[in-house]
C-alpha atoms as a PDB file:
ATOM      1  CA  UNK A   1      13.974  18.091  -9.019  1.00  0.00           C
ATOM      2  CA  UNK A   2      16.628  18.076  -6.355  1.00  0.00           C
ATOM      3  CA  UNK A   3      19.838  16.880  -6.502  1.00  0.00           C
ATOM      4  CA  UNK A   4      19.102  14.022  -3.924  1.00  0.00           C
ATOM      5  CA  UNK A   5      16.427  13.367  -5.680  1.00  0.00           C
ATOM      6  CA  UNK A   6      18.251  12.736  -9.093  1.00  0.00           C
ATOM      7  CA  UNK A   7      21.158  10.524  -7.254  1.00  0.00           C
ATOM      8  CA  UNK A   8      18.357   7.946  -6.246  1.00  0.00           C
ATOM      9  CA  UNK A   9      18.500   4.380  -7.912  1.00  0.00           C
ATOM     10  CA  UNK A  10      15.557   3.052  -9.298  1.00  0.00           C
ATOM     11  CA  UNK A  11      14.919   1.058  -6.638  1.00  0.00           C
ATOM     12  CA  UNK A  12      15.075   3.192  -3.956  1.00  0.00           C
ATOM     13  CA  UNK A  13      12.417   5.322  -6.080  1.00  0.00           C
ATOM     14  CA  UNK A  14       9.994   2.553  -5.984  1.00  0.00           C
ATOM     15  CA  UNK A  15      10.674   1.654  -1.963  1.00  0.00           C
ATOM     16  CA  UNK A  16       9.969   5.869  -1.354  1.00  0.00           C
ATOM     17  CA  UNK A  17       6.669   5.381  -4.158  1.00  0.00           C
ATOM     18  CA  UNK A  18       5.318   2.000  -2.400  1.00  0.00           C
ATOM     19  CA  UNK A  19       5.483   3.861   1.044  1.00  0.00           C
ATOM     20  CA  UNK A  20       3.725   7.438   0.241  1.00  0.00           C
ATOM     21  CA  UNK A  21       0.656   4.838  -1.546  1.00  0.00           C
ATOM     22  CA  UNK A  22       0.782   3.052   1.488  1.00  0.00           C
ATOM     23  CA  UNK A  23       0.371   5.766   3.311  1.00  0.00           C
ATOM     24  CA  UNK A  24      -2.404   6.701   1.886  1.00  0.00           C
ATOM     25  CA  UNK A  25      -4.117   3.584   1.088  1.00  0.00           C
ATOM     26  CA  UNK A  26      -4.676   4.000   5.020  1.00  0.00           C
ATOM     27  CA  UNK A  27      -6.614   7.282   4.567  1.00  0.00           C
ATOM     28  CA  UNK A  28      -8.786   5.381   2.274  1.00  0.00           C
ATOM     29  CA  UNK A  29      -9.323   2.679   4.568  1.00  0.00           C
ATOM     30  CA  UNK A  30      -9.935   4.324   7.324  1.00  0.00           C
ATOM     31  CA  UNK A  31     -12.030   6.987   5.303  1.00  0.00           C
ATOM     32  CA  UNK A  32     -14.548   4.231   4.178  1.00  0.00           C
ATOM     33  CA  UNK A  33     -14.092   3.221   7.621  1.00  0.00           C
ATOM     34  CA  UNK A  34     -13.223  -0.820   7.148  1.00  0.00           C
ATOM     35  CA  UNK A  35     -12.200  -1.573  10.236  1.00  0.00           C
ATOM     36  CA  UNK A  36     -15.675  -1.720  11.135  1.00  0.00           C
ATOM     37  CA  UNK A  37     -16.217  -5.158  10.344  1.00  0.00           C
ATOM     38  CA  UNK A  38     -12.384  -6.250   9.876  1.00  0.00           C
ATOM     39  CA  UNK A  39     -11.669  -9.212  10.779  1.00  0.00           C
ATOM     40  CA  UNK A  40      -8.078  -8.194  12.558  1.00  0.00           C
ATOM     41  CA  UNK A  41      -9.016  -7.140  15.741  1.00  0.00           C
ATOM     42  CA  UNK A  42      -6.551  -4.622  16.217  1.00  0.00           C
ATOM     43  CA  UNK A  43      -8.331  -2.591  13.776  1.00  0.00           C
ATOM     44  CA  UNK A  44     -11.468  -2.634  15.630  1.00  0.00           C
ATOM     45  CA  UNK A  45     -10.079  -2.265  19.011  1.00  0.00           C
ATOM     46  CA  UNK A  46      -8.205   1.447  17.711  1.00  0.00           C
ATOM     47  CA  UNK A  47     -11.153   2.257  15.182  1.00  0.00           C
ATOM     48  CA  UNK A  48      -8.586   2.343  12.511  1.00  0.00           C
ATOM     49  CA  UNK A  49      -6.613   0.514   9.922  1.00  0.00           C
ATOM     50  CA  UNK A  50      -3.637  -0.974  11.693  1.00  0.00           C
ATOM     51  CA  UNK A  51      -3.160  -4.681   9.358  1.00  0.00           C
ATOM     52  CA  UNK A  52      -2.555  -4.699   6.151  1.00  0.00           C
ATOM     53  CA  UNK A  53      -4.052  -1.638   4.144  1.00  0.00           C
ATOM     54  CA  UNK A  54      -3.180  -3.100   0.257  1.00  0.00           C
ATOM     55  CA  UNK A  55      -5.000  -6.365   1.340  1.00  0.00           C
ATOM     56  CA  UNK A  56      -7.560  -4.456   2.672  1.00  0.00           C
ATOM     57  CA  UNK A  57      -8.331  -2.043   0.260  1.00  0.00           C
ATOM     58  CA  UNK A  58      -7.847  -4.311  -2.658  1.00  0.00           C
ATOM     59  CA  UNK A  59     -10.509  -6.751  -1.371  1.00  0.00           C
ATOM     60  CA  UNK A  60     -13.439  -3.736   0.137  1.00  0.00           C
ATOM     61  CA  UNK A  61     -13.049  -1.029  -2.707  1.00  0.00           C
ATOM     62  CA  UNK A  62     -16.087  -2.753  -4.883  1.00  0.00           C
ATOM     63  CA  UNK A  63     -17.972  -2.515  -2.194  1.00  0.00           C
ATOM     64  CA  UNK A  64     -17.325   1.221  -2.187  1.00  0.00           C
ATOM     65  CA  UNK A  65     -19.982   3.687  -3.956  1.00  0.00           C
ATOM     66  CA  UNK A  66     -18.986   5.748  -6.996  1.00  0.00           C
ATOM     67  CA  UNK A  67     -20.079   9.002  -5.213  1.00  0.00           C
ATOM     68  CA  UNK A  68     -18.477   8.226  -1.816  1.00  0.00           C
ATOM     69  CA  UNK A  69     -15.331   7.507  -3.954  1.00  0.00           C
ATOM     70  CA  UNK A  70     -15.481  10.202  -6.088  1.00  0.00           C
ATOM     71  CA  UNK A  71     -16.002  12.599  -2.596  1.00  0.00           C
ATOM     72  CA  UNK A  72     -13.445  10.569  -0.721  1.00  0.00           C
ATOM     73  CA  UNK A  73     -10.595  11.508  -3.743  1.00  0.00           C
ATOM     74  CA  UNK A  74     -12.007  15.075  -3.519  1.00  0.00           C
ATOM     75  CA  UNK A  75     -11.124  14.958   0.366  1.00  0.00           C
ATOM     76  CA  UNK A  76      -7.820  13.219  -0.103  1.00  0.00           C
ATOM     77  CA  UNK A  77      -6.953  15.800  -2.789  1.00  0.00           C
ATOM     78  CA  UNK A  78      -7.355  18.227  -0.411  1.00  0.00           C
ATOM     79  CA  UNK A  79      -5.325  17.043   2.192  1.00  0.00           C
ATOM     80  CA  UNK A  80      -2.596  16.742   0.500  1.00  0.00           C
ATOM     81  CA  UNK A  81       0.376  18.669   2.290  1.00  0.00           C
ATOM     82  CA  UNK A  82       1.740  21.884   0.388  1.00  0.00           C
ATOM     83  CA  UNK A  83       5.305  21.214   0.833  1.00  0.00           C
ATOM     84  CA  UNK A  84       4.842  17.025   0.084  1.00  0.00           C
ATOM     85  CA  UNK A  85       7.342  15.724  -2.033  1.00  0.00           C
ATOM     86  CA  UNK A  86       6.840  14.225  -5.256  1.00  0.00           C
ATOM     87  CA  UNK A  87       6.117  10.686  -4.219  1.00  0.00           C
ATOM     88  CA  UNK A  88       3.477  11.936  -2.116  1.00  0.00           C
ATOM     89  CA  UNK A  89       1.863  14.130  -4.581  1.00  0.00           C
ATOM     90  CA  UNK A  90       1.416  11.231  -7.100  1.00  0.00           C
ATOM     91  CA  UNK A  91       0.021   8.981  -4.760  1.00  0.00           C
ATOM     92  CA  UNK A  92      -2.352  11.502  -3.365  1.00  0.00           C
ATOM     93  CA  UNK A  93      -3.560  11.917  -6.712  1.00  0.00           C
ATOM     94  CA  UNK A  94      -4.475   8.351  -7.432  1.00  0.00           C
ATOM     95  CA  UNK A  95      -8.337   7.250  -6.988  1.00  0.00           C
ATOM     96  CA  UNK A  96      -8.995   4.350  -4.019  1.00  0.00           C
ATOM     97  CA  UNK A  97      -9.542   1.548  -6.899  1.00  0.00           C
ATOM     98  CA  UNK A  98      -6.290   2.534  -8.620  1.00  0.00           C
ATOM     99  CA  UNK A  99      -3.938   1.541  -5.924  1.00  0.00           C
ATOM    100  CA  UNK A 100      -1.794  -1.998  -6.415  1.00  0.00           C
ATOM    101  CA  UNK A 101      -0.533  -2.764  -3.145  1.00  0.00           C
ATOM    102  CA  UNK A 102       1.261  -5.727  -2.347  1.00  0.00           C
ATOM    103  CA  UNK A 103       4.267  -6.520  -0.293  1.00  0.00           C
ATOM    104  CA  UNK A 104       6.322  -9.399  -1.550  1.00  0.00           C
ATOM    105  CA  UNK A 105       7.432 -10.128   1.987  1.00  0.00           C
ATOM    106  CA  UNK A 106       3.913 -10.870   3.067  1.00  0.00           C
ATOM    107  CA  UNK A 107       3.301 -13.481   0.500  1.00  0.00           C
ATOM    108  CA  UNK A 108       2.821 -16.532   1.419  1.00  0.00           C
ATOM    109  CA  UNK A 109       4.509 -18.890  -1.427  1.00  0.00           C
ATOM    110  CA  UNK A 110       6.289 -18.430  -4.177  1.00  0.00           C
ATOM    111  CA  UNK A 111       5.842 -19.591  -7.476  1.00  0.00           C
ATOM    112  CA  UNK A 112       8.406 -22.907  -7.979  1.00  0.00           C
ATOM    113  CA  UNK A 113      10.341 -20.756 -10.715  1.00  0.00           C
ATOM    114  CA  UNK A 114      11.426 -18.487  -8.375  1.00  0.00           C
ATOM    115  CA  UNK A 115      12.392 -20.810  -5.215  1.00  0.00           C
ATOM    116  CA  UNK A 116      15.839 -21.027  -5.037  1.00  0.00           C
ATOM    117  CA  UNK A 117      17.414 -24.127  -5.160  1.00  0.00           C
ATOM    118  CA  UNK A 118      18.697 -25.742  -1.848  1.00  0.00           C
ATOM    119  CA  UNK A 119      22.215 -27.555  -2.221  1.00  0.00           C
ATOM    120  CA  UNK A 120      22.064 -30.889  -0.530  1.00  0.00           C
ATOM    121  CA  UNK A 121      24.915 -31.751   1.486  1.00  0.00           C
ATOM    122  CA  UNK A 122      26.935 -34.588   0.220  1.00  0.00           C
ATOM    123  CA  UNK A 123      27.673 -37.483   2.630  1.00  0.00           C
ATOM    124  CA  UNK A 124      31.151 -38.334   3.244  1.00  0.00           C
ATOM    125  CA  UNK A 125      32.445 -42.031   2.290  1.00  0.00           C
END
């Protein structure tokens, strides 16, 4: 392990981890090749994933075969740079249906519990 590497806070280890499975989340998505019949037209117009890849993936990898799986990890295995760093390794290793993607900016509500209260102005008498 480096010395950078040991100097990084926990959350920067999870920002650098959520990025290398995005990453390849992508791969798979554009391995099983979902932007076929995606819905984001983007995707169709470049013949690749270019929306969301957690959503994507999350939602389409049942629909997946166990052999073209298994031979998709195989491939992704195998593309896996020499010189990649850690987070890239571990994410490389993981299997399409493993992968827990989700961006908490691209939520659409929050739960009440977490909402942050709003203070209301008081009126002036």
């Amino acid at each position: 392990m480096s010395k950078r590497e040991k100097e990084l806070s926990p959350g920067e280890w999870q920002a650098r981890f959520d990025a290398a499975c995005a990453i390849v989340a992508r791969k798979y998505c554009d391995m099983f090749e979902f932007w076929r019949d995606c819905r984001y037209k983007p995707c169709r117009s470049v013949k690749r994933c270019s929306g969301d890849q957690g959503y994507c993936l999350q939602s389409r990898s049942a629909s997946v075969p166990y052999d073209i799986g298994v031979a998709a990890q195989i491939r992704m295995l195998a593309e896996l740079p020499p010189n990649a760093d850690r987070f890239a390794q571990s994410a490389h290793r993981q299997a399409h249906s493993s992968f827990c993607l989700h961006d908490p900016k691209n939520q659409k509500r929050r739960p009440r519990a977490e909402a942050k209260p709003q203070a209301k102005p008081q009126a002036k008498t």
